[in-house]
C-alpha atoms as a PDB file:
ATOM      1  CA  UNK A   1      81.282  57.407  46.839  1.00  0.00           C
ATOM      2  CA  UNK A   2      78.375  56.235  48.875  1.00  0.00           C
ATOM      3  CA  UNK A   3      78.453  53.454  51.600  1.00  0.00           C
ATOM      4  CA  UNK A   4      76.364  50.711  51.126  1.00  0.00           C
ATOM      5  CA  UNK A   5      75.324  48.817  53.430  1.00  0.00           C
ATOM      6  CA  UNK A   6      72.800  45.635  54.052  1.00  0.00           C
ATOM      7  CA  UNK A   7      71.969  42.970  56.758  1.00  0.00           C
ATOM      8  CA  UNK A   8      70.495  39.944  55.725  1.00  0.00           C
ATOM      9  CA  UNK A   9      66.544  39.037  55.748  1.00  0.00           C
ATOM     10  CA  UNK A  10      64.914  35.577  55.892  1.00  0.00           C
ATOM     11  CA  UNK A  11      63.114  34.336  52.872  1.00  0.00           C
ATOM     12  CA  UNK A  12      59.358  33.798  53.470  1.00  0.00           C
ATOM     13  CA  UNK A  13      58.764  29.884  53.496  1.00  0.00           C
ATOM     14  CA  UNK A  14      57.831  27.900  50.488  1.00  0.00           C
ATOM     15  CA  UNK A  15      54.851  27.279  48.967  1.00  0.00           C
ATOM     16  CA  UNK A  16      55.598  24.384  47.374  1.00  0.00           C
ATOM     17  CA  UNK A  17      56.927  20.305  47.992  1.00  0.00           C
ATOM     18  CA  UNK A  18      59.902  21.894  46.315  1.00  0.00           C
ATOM     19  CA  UNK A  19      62.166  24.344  47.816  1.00  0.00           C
ATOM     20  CA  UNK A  20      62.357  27.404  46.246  1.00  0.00           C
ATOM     21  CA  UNK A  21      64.352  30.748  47.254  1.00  0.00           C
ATOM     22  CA  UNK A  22      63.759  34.036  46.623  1.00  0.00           C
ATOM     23  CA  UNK A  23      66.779  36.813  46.852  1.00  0.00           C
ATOM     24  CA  UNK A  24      65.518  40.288  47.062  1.00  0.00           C
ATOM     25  CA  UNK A  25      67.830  42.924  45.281  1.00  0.00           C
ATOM     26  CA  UNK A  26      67.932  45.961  47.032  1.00  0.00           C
ATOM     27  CA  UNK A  27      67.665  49.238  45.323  1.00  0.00           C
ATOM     28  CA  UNK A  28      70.213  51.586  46.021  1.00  0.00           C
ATOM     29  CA  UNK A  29      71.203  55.040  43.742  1.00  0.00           C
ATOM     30  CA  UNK A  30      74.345  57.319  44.315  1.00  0.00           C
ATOM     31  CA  UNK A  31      75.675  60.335  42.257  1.00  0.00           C
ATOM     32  CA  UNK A  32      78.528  57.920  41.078  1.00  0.00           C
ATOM     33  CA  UNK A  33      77.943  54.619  41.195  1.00  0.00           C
ATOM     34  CA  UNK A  34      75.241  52.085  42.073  1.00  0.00           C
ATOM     35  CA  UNK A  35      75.782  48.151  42.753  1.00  0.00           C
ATOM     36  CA  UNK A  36      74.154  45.420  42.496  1.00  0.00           C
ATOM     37  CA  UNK A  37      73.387  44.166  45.912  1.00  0.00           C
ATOM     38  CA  UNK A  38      71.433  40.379  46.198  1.00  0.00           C
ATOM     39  CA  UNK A  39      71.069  39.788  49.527  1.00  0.00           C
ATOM     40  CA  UNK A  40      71.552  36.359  50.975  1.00  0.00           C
ATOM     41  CA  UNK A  41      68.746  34.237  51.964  1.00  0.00           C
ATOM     42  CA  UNK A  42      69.644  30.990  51.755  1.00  0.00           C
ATOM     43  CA  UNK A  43      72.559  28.326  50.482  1.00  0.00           C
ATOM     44  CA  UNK A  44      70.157  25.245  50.701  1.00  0.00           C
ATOM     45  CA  UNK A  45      67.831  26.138  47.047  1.00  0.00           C
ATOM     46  CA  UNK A  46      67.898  29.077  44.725  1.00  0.00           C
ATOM     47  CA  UNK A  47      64.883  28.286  41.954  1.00  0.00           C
ATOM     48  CA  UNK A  48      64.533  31.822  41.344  1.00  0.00           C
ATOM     49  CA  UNK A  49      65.271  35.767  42.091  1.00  0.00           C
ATOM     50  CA  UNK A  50      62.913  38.246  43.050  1.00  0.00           C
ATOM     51  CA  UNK A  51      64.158  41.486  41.091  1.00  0.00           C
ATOM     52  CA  UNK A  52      61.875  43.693  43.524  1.00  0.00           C
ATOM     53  CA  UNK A  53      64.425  45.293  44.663  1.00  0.00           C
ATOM     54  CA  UNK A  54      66.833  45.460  41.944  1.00  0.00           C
ATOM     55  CA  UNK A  55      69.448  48.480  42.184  1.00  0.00           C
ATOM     56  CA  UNK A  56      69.735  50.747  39.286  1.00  0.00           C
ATOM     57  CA  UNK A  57      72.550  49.105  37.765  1.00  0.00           C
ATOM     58  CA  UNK A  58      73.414  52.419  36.256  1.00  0.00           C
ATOM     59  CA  UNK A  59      74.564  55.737  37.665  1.00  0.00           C
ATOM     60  CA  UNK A  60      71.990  58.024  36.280  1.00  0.00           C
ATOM     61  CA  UNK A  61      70.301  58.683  39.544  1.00  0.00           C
ATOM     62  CA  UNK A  62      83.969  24.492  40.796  1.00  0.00           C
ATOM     63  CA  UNK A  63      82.122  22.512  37.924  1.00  0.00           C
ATOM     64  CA  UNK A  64      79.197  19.975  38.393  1.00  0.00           C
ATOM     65  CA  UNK A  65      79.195  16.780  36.577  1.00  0.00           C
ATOM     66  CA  UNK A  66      76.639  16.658  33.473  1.00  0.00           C
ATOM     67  CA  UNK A  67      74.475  13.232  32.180  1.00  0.00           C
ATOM     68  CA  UNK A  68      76.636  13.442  29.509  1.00  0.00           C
ATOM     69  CA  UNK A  69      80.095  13.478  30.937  1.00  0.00           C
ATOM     70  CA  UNK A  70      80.833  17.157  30.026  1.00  0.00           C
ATOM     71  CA  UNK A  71      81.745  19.285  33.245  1.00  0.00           C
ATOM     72  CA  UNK A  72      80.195  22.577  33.537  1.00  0.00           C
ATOM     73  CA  UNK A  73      81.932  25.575  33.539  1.00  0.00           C
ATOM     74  CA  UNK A  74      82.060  29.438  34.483  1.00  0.00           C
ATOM     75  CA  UNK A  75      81.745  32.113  31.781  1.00  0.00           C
ATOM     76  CA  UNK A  76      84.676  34.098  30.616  1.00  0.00           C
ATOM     77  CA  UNK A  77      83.607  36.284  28.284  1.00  0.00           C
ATOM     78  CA  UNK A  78      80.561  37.650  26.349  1.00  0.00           C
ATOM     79  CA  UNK A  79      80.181  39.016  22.918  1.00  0.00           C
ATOM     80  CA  UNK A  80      77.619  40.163  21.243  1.00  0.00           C
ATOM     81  CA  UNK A  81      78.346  40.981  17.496  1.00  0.00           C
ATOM     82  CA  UNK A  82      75.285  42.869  16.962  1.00  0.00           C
ATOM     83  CA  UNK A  83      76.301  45.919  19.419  1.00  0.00           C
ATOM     84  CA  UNK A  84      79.780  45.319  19.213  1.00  0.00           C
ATOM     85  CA  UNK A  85      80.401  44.015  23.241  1.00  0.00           C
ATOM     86  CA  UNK A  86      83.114  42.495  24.236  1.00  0.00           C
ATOM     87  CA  UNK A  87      83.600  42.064  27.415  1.00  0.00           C
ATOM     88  CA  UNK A  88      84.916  40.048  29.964  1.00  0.00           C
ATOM     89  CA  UNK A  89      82.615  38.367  33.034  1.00  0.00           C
ATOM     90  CA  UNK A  90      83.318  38.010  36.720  1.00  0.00           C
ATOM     91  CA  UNK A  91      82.422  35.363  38.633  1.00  0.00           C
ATOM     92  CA  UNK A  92      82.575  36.410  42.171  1.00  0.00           C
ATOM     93  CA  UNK A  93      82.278  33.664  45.032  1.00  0.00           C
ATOM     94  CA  UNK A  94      80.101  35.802  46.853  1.00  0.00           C
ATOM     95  CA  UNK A  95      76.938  37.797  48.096  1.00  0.00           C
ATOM     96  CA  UNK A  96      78.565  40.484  50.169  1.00  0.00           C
ATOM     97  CA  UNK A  97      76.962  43.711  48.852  1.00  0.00           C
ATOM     98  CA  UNK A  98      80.259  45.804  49.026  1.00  0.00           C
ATOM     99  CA  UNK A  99      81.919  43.250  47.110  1.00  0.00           C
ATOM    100  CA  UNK A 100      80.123  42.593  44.346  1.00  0.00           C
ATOM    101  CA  UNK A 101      79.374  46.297  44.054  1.00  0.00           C
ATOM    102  CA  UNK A 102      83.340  46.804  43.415  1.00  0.00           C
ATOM    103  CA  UNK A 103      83.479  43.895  41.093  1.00  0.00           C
ATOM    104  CA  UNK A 104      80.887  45.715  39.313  1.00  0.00           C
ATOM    105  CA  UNK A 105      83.259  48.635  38.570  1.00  0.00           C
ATOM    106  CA  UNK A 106      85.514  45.662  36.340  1.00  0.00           C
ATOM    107  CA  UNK A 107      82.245  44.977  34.534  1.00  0.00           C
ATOM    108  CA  UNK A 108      79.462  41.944  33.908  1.00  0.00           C
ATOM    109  CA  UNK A 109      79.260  40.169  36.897  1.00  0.00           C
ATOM    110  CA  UNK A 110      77.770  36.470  37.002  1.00  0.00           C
ATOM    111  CA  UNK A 111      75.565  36.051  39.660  1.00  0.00           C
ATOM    112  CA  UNK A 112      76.403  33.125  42.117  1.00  0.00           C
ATOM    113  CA  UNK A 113      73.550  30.755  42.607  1.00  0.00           C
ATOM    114  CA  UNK A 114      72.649  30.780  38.628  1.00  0.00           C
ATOM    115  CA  UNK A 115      73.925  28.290  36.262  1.00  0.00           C
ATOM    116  CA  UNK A 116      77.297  27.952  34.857  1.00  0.00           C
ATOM    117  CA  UNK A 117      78.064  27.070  31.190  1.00  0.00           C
ATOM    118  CA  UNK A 118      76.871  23.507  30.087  1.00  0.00           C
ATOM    119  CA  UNK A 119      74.370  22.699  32.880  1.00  0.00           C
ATOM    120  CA  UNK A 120      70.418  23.229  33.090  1.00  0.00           C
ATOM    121  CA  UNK A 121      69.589  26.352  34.344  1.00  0.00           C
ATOM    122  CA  UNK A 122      69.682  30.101  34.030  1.00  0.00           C
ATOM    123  CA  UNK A 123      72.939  31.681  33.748  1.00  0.00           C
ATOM    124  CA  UNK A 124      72.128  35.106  34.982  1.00  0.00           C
ATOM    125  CA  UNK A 125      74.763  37.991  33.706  1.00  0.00           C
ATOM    126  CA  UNK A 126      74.188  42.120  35.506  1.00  0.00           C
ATOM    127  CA  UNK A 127      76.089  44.917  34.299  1.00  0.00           C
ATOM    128  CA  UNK A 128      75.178  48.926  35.212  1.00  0.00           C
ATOM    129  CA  UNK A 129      73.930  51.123  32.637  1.00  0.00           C
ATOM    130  CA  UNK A 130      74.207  54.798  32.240  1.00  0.00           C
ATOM    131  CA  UNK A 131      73.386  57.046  29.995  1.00  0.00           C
ATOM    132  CA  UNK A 132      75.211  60.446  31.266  1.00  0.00           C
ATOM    133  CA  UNK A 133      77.302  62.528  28.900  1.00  0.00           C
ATOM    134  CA  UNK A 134      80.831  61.924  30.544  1.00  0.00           C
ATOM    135  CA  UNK A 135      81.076  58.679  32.071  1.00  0.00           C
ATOM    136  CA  UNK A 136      84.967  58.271  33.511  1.00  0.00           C
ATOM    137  CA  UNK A 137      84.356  54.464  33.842  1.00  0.00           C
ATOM    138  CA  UNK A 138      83.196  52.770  30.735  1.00  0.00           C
ATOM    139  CA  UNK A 139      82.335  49.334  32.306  1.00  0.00           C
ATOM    140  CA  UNK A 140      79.247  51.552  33.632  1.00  0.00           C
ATOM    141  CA  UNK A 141      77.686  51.543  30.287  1.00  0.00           C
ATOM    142  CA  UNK A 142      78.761  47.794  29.776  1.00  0.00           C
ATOM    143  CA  UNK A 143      75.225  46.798  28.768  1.00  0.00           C
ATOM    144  CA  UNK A 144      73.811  50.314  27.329  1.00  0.00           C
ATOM    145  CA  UNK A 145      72.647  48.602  24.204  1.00  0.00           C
ATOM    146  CA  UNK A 146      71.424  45.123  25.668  1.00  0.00           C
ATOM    147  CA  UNK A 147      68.158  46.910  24.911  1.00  0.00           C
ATOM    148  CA  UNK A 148      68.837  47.111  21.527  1.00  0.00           C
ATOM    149  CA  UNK A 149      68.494  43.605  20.838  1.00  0.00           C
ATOM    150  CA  UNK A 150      65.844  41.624  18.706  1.00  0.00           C
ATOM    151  CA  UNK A 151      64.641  37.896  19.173  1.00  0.00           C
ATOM    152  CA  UNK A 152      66.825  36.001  16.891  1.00  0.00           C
ATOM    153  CA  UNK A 153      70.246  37.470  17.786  1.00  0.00           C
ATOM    154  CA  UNK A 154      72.877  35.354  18.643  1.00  0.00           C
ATOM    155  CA  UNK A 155      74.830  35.879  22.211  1.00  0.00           C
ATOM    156  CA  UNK A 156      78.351  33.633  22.607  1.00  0.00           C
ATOM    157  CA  UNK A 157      79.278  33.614  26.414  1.00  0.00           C
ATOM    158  CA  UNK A 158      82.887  31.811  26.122  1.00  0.00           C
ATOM    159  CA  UNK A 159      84.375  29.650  29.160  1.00  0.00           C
ATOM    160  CA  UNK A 160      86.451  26.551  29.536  1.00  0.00           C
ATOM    161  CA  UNK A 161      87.766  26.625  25.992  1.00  0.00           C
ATOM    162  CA  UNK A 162      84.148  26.588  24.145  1.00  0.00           C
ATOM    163  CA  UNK A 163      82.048  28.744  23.351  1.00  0.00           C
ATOM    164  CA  UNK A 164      78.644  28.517  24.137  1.00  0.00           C
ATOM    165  CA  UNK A 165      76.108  29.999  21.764  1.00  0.00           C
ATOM    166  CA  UNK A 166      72.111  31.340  22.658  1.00  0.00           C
ATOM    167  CA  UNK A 167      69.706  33.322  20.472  1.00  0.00           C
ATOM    168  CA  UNK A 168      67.688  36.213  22.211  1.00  0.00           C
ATOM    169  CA  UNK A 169      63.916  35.165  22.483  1.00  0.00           C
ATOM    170  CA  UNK A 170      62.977  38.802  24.356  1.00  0.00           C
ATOM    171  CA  UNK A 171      64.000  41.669  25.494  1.00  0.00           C
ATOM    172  CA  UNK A 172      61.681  43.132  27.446  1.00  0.00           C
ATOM    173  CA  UNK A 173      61.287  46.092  30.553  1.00  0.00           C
ATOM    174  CA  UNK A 174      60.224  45.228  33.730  1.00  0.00           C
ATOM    175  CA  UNK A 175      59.114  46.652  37.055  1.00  0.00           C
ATOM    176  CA  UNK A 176      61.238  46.095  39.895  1.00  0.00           C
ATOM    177  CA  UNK A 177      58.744  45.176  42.082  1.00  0.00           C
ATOM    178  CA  UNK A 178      56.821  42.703  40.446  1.00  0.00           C
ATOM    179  CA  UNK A 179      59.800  40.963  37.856  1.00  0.00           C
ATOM    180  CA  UNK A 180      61.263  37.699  38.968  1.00  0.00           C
ATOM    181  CA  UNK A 181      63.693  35.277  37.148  1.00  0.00           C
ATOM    182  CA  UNK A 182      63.504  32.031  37.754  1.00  0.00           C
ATOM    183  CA  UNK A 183      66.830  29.560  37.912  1.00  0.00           C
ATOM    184  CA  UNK A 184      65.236  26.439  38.175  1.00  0.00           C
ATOM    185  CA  UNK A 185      67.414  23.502  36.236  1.00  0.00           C
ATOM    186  CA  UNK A 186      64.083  22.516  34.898  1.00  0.00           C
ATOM    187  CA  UNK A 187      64.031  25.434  32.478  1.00  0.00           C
ATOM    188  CA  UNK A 188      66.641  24.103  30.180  1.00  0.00           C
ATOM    189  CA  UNK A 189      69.719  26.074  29.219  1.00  0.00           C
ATOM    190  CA  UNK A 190      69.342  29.569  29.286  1.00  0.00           C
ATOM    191  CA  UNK A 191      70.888  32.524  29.742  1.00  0.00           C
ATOM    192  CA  UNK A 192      69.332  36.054  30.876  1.00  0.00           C
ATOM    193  CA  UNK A 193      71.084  39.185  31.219  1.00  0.00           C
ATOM    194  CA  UNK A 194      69.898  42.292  33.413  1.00  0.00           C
ATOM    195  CA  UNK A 195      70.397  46.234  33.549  1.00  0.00           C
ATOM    196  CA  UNK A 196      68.575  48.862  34.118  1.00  0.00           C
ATOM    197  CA  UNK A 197      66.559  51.283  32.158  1.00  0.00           C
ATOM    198  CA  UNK A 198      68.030  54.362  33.526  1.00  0.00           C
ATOM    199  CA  UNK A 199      65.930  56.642  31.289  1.00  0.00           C
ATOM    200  CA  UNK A 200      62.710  55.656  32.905  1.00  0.00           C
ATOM    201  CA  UNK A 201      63.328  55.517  36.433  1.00  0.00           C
ATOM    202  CA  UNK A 202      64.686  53.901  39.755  1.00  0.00           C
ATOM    203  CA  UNK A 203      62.458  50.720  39.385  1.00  0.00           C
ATOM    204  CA  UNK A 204      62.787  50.584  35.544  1.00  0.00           C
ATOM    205  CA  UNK A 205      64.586  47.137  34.371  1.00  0.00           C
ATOM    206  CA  UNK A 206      65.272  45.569  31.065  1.00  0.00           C
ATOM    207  CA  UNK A 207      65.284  41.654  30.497  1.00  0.00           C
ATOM    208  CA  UNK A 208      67.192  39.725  27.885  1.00  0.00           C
ATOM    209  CA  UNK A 209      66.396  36.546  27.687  1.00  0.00           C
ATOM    210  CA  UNK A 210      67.715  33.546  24.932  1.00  0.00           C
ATOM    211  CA  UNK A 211      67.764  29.990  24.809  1.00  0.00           C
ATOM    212  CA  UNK A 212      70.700  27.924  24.601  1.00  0.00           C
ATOM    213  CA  UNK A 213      71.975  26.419  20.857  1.00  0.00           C
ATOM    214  CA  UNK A 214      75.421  25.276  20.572  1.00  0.00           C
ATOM    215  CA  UNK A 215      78.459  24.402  22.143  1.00  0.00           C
ATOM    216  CA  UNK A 216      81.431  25.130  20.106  1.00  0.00           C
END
């Protein structure tokens, strides 16, 4: 198993009255496993993630307040009836790269400065891919067929009791070094999952993205 490793690198500054973040994901590959590494920038704002850097994902190569009264809350699980997942999500209190890279092993992983259940925002879900033969691990093909996903299926992320309900507007692949997802409250409610297109290459990513319809 490979040794990852990563020291932390300053954000450039702002361009705009608002502050705005961007975390760099560093791309990493190993003949086992890969994790998914964000490095930390900066706790004061986190509008958005650069996926520049975004590892392979694969191994082929407490709640705020709402308007409304209702306190947000962390996902639990997501299912997806139309490729048959099931799966649990993880919602690790931190960015250190090791870490989350073992959580990663247990399956989706939340990451920590997106939006939990029931707020405005992005709530951004990563899982590996992988498309070899014998895979001893399973949760590293937890999202193999996020790609097989149309606009108009429905995604239920489940947390505090509810069950929260989005339709897919896009799926979509993406360049590493010129994707970025953006977190900002402003958005709405949304939800966006991430893996990577191991078939294509190192810098190959796909997208899901869906908009928020229901709490159940």
């Amino acid at each position: 198993m490979a040794d990852f490793s990563l020291a932390p690198r300053r954000a450039p500054a702002p361009v705009f009255a608002a502050a705005t973040i961007v975390i760099f994901f560093l791309s990493l590959s190993a003949a086992d496993s890969v994790g998914f590494v964000p490095c930390y920038l900066d706790s004061s704002c986190r509008d958005s993630v650069a996926l520049s850097q975004l590892p392979e994902l694969g191994t082929d190569i407490e709640a705020k307040p709402q308007s409304g009264g209702e306190a947000a809350v962390l996902p639990e699980r997501i299912l997806i009836s139309a490729i048959g997942l099931d799966l649990p999500v993880q919602n690790p209190q931190t960015r250190d790269i090791a870490a989350l890279d073992e959580r990663l092993k247990e399956g989706p992983v939340r990451y920590v400065d997106s939006a939990r259940l029931g707020e405005k925002g992005n709530v951004l879900v990563f899982a590996h891919t992988s498309h070899l033969p014998v895979i001893r691990n399973q949760m590293y093909k937890a999202f193999n067929r996020v790609p097989e996903l149309s606009p108009g299926d429905a995604i239920t992320v489940q947390g505090g009791g509810r069950s929260y309900v989005y339709n897919v507007t896009s799926v979509r692949k993406a360049d590493a070094s010129d994707a970025v997802i953006d977190l900002s409250p402003t958005l709405g409610q949304k939800l966006t999952l991430v893996t990577c297109d191991t078939l294509t290459g190192k810098s190959a990513r796909y997208i899901l993205e869906a908009d928020f319809v229901a709490a159940l």
